[in-house]
Protein backbone atom coordinates (compact mmCIF):
# COMPACT_ATOMS: atom_id res chain seq x y z
CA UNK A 1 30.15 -4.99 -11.34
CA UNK A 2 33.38 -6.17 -9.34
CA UNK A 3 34.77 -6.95 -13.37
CA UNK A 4 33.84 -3.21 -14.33
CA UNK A 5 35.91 -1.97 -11.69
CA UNK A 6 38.71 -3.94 -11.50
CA UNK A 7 39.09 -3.13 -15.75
CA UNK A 8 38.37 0.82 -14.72
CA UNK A 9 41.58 0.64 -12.58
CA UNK A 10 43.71 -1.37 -15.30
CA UNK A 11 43.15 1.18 -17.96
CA UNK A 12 43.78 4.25 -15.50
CA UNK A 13 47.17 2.78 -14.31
CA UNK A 14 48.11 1.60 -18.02
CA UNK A 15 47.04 5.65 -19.04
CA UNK A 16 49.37 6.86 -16.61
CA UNK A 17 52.16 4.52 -17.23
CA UNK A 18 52.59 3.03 -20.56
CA UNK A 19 53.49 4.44 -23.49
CA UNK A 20 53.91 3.64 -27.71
CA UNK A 21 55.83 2.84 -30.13
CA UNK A 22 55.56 3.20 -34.18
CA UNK A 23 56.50 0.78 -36.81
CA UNK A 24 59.44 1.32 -39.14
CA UNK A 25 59.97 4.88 -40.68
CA UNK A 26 57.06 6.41 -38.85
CA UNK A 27 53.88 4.28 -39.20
CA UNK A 28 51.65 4.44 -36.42
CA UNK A 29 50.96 1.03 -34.57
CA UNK A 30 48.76 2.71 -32.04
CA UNK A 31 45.73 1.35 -34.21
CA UNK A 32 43.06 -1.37 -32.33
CA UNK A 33 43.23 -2.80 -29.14
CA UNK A 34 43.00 -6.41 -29.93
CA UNK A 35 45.41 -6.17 -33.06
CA UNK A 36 47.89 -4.97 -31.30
CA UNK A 37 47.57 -7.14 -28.30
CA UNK A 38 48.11 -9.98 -30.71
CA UNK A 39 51.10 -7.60 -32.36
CA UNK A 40 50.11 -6.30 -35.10
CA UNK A 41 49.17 -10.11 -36.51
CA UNK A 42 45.47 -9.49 -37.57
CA UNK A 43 44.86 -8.89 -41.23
CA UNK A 44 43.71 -12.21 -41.25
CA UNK A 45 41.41 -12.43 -38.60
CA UNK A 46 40.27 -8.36 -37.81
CA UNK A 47 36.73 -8.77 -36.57
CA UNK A 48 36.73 -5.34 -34.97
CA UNK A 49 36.45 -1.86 -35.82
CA UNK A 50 40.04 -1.82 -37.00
CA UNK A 51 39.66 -3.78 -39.77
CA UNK A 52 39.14 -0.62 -41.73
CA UNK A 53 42.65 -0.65 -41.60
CA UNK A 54 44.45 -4.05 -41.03
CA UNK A 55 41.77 -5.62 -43.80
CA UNK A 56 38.15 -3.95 -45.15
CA UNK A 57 36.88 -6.80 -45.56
CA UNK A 58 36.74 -8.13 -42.62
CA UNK A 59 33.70 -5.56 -41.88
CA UNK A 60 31.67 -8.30 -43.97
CA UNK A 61 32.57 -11.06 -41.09
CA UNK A 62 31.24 -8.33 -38.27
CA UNK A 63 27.33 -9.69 -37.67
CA UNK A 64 26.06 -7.03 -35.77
CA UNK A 65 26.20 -3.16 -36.16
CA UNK A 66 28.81 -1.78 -33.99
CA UNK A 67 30.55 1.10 -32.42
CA UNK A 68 33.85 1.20 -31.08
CA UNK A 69 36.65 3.84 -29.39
CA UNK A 70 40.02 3.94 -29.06
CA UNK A 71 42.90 5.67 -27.14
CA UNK A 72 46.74 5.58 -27.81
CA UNK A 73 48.35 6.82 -24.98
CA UNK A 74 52.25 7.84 -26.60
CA UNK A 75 55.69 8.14 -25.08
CA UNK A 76 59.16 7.55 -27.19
CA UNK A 77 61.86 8.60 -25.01
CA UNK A 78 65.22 9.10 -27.11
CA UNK A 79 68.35 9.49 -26.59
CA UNK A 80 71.65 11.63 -28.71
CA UNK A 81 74.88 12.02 -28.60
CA UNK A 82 75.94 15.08 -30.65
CA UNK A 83 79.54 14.70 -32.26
CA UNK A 84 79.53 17.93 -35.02
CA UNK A 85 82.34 19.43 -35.38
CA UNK A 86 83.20 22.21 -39.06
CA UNK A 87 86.36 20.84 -39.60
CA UNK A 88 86.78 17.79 -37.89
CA UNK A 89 88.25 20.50 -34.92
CA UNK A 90 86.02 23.51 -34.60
CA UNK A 91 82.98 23.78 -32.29
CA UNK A 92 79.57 24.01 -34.42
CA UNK A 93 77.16 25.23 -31.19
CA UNK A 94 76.03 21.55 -30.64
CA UNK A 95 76.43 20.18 -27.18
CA UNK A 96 78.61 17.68 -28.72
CA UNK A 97 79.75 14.92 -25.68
CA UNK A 98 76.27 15.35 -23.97
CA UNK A 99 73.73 12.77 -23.38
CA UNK A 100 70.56 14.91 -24.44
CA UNK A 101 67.32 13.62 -24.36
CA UNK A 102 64.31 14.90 -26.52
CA UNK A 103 61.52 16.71 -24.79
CA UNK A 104 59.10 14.76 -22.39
CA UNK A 105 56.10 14.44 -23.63
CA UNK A 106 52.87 12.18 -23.51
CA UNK A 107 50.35 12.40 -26.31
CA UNK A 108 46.96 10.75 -26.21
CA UNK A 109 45.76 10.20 -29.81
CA UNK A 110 41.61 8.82 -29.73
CA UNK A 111 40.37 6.80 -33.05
CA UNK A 112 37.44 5.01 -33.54
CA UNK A 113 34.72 3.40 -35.99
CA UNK A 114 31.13 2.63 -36.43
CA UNK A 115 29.57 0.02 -39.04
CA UNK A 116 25.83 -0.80 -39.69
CA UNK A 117 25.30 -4.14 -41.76
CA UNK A 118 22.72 -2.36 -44.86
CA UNK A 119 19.90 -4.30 -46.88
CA UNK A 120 22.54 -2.71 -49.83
CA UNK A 121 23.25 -5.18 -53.05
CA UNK A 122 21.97 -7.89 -50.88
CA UNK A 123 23.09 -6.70 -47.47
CA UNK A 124 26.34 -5.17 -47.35
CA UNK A 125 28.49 -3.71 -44.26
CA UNK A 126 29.37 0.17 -44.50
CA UNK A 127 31.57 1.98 -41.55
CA UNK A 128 33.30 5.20 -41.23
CA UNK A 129 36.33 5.01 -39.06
CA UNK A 130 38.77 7.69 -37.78
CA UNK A 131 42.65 6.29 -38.39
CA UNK A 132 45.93 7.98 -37.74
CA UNK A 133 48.20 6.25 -39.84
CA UNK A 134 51.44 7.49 -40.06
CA UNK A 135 53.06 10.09 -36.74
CA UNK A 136 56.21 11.64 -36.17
CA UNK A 137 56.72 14.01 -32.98
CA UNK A 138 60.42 14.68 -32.27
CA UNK A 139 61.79 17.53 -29.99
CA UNK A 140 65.63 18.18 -29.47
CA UNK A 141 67.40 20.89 -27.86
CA UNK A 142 70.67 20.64 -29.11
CA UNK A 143 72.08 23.35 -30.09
CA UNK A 144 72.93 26.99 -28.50
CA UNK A 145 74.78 29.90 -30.57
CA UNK A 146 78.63 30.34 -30.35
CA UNK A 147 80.33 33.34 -28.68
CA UNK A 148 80.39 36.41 -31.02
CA UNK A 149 76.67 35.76 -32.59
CA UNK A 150 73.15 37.19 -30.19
CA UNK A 151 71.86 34.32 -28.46
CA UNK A 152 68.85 36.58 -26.93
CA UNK A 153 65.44 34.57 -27.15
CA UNK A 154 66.47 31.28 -28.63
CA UNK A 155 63.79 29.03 -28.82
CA UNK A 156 63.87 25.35 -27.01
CA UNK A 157 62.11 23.73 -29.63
CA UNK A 158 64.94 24.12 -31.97
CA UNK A 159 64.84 20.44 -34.19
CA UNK A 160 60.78 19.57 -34.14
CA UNK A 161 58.87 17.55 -36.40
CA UNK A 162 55.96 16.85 -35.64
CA UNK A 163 53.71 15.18 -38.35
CA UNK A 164 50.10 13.66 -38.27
CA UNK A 165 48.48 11.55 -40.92
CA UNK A 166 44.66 10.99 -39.82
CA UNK A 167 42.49 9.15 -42.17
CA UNK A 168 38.65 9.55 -42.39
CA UNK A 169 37.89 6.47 -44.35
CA UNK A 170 34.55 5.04 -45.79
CA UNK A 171 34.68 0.84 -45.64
CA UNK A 172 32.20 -0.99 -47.46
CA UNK A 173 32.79 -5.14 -47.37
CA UNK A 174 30.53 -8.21 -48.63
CA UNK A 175 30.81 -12.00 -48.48
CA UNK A 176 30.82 -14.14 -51.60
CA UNK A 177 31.20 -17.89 -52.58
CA UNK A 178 28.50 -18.81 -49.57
CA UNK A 179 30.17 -16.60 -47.54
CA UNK A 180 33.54 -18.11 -47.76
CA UNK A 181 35.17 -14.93 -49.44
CA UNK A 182 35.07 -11.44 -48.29
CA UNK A 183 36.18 -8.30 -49.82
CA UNK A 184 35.95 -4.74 -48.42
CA UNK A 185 37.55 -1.72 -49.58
CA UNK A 186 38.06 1.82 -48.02
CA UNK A 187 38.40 5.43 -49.32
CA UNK A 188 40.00 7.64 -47.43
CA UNK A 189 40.07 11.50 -46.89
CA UNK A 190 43.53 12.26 -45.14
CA UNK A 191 44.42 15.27 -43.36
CA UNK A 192 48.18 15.66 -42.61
CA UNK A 193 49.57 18.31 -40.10
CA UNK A 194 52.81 19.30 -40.19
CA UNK A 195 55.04 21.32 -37.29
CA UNK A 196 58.29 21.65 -37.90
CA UNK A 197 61.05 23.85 -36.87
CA UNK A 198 65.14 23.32 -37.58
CA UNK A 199 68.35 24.78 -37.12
CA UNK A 200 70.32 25.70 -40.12
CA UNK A 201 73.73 27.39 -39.97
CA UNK A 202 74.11 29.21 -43.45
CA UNK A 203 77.14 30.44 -45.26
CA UNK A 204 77.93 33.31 -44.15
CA UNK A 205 77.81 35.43 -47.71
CA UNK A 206 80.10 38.69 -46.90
CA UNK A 207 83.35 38.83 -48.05
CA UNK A 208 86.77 38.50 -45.72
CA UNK A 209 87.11 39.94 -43.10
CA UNK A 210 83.52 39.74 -41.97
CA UNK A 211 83.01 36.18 -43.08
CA UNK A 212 86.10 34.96 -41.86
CA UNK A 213 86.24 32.76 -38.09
CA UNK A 214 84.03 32.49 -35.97
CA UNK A 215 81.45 34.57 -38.09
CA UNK A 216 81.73 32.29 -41.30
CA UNK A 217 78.18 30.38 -40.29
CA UNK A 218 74.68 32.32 -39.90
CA UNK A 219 72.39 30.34 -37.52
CA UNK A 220 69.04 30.83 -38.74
CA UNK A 221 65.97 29.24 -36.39
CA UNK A 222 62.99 28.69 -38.79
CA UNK A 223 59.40 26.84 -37.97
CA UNK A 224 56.71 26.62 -40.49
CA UNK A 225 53.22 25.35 -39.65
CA UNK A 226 50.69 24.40 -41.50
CA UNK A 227 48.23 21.37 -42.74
CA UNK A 228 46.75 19.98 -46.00
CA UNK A 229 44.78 17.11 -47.40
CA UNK A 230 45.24 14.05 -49.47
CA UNK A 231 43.37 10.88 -50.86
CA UNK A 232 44.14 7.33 -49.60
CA UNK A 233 42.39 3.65 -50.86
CA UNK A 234 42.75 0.59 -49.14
CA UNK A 235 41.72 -2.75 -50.37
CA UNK A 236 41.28 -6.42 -48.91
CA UNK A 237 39.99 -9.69 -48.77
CA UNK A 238 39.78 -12.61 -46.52
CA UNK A 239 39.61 -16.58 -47.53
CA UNK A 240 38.16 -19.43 -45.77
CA UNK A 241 40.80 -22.33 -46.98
CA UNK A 242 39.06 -24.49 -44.58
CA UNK A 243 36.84 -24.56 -41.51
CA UNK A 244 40.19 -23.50 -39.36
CA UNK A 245 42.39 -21.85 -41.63
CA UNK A 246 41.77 -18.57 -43.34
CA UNK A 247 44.07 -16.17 -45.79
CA UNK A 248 44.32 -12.55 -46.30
CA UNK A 249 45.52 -10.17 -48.63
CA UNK A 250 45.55 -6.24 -48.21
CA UNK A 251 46.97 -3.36 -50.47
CA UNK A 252 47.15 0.45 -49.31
CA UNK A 253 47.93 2.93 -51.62
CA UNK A 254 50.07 6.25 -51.86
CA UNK A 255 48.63 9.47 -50.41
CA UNK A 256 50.53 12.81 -51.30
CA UNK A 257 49.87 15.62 -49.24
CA UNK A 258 49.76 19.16 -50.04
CA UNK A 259 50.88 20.90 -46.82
CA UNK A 260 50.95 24.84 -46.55
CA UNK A 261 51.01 26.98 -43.87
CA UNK A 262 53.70 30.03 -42.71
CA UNK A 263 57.06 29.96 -41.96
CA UNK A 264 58.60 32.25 -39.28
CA UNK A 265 62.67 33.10 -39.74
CA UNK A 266 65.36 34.24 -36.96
CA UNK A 267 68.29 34.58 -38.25
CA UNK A 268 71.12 35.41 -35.21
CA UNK A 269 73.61 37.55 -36.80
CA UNK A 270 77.15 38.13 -35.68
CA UNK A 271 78.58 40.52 -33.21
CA UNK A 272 81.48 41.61 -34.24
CA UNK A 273 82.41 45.26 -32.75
CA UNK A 274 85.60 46.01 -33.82
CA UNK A 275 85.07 45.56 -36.95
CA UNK A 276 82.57 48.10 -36.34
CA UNK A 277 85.22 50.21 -34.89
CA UNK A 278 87.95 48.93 -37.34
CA UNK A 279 86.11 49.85 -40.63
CA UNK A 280 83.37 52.71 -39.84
CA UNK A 281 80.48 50.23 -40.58
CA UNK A 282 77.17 52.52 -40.16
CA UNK A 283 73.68 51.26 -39.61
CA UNK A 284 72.35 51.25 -42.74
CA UNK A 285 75.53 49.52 -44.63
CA UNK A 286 74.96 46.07 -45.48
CA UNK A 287 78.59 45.30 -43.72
CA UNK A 288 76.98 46.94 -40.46
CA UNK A 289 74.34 44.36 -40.62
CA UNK A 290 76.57 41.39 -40.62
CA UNK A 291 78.85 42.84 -37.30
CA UNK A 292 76.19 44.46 -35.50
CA UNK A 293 74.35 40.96 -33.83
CA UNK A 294 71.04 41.89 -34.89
CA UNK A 295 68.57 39.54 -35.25
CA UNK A 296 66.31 39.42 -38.47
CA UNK A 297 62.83 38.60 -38.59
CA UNK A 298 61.30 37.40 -42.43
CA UNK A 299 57.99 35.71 -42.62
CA UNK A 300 57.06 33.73 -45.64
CA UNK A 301 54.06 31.57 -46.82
CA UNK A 302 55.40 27.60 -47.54
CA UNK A 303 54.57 24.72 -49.50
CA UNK A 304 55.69 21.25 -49.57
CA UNK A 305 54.67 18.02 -50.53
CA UNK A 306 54.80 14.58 -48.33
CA UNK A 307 54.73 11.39 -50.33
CA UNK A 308 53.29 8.62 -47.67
CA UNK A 309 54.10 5.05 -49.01
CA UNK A 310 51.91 2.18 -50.65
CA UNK A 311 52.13 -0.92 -48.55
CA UNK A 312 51.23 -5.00 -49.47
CA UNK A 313 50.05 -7.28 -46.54
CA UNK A 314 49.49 -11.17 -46.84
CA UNK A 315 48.31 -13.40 -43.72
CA UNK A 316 47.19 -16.40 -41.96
CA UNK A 317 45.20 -17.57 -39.01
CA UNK A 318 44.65 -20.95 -37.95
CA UNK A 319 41.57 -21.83 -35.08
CA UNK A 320 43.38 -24.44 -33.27
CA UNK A 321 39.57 -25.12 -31.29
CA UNK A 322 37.18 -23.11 -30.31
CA UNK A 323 39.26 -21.14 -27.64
CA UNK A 324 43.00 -20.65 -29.62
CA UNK A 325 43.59 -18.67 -32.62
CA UNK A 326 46.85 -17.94 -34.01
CA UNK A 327 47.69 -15.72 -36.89
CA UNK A 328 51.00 -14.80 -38.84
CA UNK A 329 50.95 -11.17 -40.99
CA UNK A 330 53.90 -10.35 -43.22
CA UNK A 331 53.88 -6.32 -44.72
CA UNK A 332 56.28 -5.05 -47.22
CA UNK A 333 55.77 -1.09 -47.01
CA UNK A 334 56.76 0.82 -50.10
CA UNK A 335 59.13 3.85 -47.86
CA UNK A 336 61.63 4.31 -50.82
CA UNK A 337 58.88 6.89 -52.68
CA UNK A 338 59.10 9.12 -49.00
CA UNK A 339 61.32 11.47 -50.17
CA UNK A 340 61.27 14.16 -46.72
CA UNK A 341 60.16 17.70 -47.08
CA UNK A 342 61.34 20.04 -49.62
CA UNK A 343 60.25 23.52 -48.60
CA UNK A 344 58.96 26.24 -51.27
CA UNK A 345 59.01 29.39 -49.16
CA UNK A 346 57.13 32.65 -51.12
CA UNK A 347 55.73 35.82 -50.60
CA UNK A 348 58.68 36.95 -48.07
CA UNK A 349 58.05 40.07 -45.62
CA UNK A 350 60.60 41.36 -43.55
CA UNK A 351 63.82 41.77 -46.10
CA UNK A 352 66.13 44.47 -45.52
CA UNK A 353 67.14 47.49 -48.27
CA UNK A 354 66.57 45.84 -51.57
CA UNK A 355 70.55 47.59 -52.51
CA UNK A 356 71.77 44.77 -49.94
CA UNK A 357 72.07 42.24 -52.21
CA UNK A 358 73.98 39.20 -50.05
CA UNK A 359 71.42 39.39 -47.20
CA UNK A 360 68.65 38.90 -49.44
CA UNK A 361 69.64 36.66 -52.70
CA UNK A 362 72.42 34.23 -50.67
CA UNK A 363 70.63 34.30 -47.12
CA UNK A 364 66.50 35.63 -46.24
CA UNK A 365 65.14 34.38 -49.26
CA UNK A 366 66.74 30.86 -49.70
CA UNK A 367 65.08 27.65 -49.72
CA UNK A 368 65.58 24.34 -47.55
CA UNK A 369 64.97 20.82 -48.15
CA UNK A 370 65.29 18.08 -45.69
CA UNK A 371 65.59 14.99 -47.67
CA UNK A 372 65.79 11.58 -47.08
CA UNK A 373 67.12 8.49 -49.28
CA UNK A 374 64.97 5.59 -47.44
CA UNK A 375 64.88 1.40 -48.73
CA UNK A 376 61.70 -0.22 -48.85
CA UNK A 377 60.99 -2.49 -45.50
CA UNK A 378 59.61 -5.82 -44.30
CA UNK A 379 57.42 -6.48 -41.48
CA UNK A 380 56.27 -10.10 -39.93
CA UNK A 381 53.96 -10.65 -36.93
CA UNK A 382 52.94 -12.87 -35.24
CA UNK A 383 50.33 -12.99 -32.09
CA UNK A 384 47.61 -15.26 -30.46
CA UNK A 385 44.15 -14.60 -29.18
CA UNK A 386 42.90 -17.44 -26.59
CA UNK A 387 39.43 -16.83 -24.88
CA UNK A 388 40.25 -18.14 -21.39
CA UNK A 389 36.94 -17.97 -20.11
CA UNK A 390 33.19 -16.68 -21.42
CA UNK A 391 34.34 -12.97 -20.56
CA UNK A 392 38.18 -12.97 -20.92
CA UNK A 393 40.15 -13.04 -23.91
CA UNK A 394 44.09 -13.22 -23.26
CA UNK A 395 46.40 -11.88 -26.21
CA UNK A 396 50.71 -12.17 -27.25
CA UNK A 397 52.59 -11.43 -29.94
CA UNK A 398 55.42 -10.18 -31.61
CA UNK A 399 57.37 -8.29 -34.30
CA UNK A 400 60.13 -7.72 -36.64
CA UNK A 401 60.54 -4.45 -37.93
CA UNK A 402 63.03 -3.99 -40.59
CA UNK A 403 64.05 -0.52 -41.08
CA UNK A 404 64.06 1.82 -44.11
CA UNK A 405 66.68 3.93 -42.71
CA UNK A 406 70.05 3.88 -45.19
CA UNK A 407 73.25 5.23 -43.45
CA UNK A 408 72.75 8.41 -46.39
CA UNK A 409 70.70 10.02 -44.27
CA UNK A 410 70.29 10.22 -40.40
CA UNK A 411 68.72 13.08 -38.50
CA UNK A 412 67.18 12.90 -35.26
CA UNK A 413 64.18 14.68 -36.99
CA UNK A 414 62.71 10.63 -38.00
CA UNK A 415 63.82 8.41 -35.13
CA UNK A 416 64.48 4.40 -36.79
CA UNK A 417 68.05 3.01 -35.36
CA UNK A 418 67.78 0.15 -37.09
CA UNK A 419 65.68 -3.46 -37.50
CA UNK A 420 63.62 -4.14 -34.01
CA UNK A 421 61.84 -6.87 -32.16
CA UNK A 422 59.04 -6.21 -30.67
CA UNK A 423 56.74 -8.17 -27.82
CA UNK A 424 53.01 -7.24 -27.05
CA UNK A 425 50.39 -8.51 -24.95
CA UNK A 426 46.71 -7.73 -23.97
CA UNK A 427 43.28 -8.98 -22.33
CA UNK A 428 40.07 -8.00 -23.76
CA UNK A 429 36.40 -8.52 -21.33
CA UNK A 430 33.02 -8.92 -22.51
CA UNK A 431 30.19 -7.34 -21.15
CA UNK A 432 26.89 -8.40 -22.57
CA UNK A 433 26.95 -5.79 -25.17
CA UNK A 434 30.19 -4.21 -24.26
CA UNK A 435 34.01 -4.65 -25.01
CA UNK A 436 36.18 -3.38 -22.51
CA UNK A 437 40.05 -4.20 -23.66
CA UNK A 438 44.03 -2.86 -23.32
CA UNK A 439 46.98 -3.81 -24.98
CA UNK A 440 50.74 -3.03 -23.93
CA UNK A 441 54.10 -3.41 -25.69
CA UNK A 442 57.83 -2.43 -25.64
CA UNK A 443 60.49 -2.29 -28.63
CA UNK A 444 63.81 -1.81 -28.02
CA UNK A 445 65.75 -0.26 -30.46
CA UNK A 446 69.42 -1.01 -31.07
CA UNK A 447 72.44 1.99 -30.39
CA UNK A 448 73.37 3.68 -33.67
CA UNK A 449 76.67 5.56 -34.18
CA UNK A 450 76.79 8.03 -37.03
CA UNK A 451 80.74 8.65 -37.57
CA UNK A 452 80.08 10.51 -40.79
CA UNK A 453 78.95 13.94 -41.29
CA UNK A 454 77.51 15.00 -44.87
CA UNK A 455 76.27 17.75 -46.29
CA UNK A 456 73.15 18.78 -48.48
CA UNK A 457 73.93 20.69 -51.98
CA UNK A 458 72.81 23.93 -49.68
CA UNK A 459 75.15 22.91 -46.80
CA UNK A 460 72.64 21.88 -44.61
CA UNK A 461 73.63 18.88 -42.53
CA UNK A 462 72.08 16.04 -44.30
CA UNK A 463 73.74 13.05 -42.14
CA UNK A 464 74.27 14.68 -38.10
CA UNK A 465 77.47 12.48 -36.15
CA UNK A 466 77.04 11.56 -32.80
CA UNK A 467 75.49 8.48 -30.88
CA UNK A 468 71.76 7.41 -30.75
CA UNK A 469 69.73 4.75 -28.74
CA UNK A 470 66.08 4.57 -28.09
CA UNK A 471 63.01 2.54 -26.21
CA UNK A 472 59.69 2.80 -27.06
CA UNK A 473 56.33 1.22 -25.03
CA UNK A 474 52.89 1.43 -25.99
CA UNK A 475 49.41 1.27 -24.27
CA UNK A 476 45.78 1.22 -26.62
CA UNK A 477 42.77 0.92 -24.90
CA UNK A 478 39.66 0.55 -26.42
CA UNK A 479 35.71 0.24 -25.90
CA UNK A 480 33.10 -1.18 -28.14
CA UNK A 481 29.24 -2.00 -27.78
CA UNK A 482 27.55 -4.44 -30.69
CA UNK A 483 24.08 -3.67 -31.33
């Protein structure tokens, strides 16, 4: 009883202090206790629930039938340094020279399997697992409209992306070759949720003088929110070179998700009275509502489609006795097929006077695309699991992360400053039955400086200036009970 309390406390003070961090581009390394005690290094062994992901067929290795829960407790704090400027010389509305930090925020994310060993082609092992593979949730405010435009009810959440990949996944896995090979493989049903809101100053589409400085941007705030599905497979298998040593091999494949939902528009429009005065603009004239600082509301329905990336895995793990295991993963994830989000916005309500042809051809009505030009990226691990005494299991290991990132494309909307290190560690306690067990980590990421500022073909920012830097921490903990 004293053990049960003593880990009760553990995983309430890790839960309200720890935090996690995600793999290159945004994969989500929240995923089993005891891999990521042993950092991430546990295609090769993954005799838990989590082999659904790190390697199916590791479910054939499992002897009894099992149930298992985990939570991800996540914090990235972040850190920019806006340098826009139109021009090289003109103030854009970023709080350029400020050290801004994106919103506070701590998500818990829960995942979780069960497997039941079936009298199926022999006897085969069959789970269904809950994953979330990929995550992105980023929240800036950075921006606040220039003098001359209506600021009135700008929202905080100005650059948001927040975007969830959860996998429902069927894993069957069976030994062969006197049970020396194993090979499992998943299906997947994945459900992707997308928030996402930005800040795009337009081109301001009137002719001089209402165009010219300071009205020659239109800020428009958008968010569009919606969800879709997708289809993922994930293969493995797992070796027995010798009594000691054992090899692994794992291939995921490409999901595409179909994400709709609706899209809400502001768009702040100037205030610019004496023109007003100057040239006897009347409300209903199209010039009268580019001066008068309105703001214009235009809902639309949106559709866009997220390419996630295929991924390889090969790995090792060595018993050194009966207490020490050590294992060594390398990953090559396929991120050069993510391409970002290209909206398709339709069905538009809230367009002024079809006769005012600039507001809605050049400006309500046009499309956006956030893209991204990523490389494909490497990943090694390595980790140890050492069972210390009949009820204690003590886990380390550690990363490289190589980043996808190219310096073609940097927004603070996908958060990767560069290659990282990472360092993990983790107990696990046994129970009779029960698995009670917590993992914690850090990755510091290295400061980025992004000098140059480019442009999208619609003259959205596509690379944002200004100075970046970045920790991340994370905390899993997990329960299990064999049966």
């Amino acid at each position: 009883m004293g053990i049960l309390r003593y880990s009760a406390f553990l995983f309430l003070m890790l839960m309200l202090t720890a935090s996690l961090a995600s793999g290159g581009g945004f994969t989500f390394d929240g995923i089993g206790v005891k891999a990521r005690g042993m950092g991430g290094a546990f295609r090769a062994v993954a005799d838990d629930w989590s082999a659904a992901y790190y390697n199916p067929a590791g479910y054939a290795r499992i002897q009894d039938n099992y149930i298992a829960a985990n939570l991800a407790a996540m914090h990235n704090r972040y850190w920019t340094k806006p340098n826009i400027y139109w021009g090289d010389q003109y103030e854009s509305g970023f709080f350029n020279g400020q050290d801004i930090a994106n919103h506070h925020e701590i998500l818990n994310i829960p995942q979780g399997g069960i497997l039941a060993r079936l009298p199926v082609w022999g006897e085969t092992v069959f789970g269904f697992s809950i994953i979330q593979s990929f995550d992105q949730n980023l929240n800036w405010e950075l921006y606040q409209n220039l003098p001359g435009y209506n600021s009135q009810d700008y929202p905080d959440r100005q650059f948001h992306n927040n975007l969830d990949a959860v996998e429902f996944q069927l894993t069957a896995a069976r030994n062969f070759l006197d049970d020396k090979l194993s090979l499992g493989v998943g299906l997947a049903l994945v459900r992707g949720d997308l928030y996402f809101t930005d800040v795009v100053l337009r081109r301001n589409p009137m002719p001089s003088p209402i165009s010219d400085r300071p009205y020659e941007k239109i800020p428009q705030w958008y968010r569009s929110d919606g969800n879709g599905w997708g289809l993922g497979v994930r293969a493995g298998l797992l070796y027995d070179l010798t009594e000691k040593l054992s090899g692994a091999f794992v291939v995921s494949g490409p999901t595409s998700l179909n994400i709709t939902g609706e899209t809400e528009s502001r768009f702040y429009m100037p205030f610019n009275p004496s023109a007003i005065q100057n040239y006897g603009y009347r409300p209903g004239d199209e010039e009268y509502l580019f001066s008068a600082g309105e703001i214009v509301m235009v809902k639309s329905d949106f559709e866009t489609d997220i390419d996630l990336p295929a991924s390889i895995a090969g790995a090792i793990s060595y018993k050194v006795n009966d207490k020490l295991t050590v294992a060594v993963d390398a990953e090559m994830t396929f991120w050069s097929s993510f391409k970002g989000y290209d909206f398709t916005f339709t069905k538009f309500e809230g367009l002024k006077d079809p006769s005012f042809v600039n507001a809605n051809d050049s400006l309500y009505s046009r499309q956006h695309a956030l893209p991204v030009v990523w490389d494909d990226a490497f990943r090694v691990m390595a980790g140890t699991n050492y069972r210390a005494l009949r009820f204690l299991e003590i886990r380390a290991g550690f990363g490289y992360d190589q980043s996808p990132v190219t310096n073609e494309t940097f927004t603070p909307y996908f958060f990767d400053l560069g290659d990282k290190l990472s360092v993990n560690f983790g107990f696990g306690f046994e129970v009779n039955q029960w698995n009670l067990d917590f993992a914690i980590g850090y990755t510091k990421q290295d400061d980025l400086s992004v000098s140059e500022m480019t442009f999208n073909d619609d003259g959205t920012l596509k690379n944002m200036a200004g100075d970046y830097r970045g920790t991340n921490y994370q905390t899993v903990l997990g329960i299990s009970y064999r049966f």
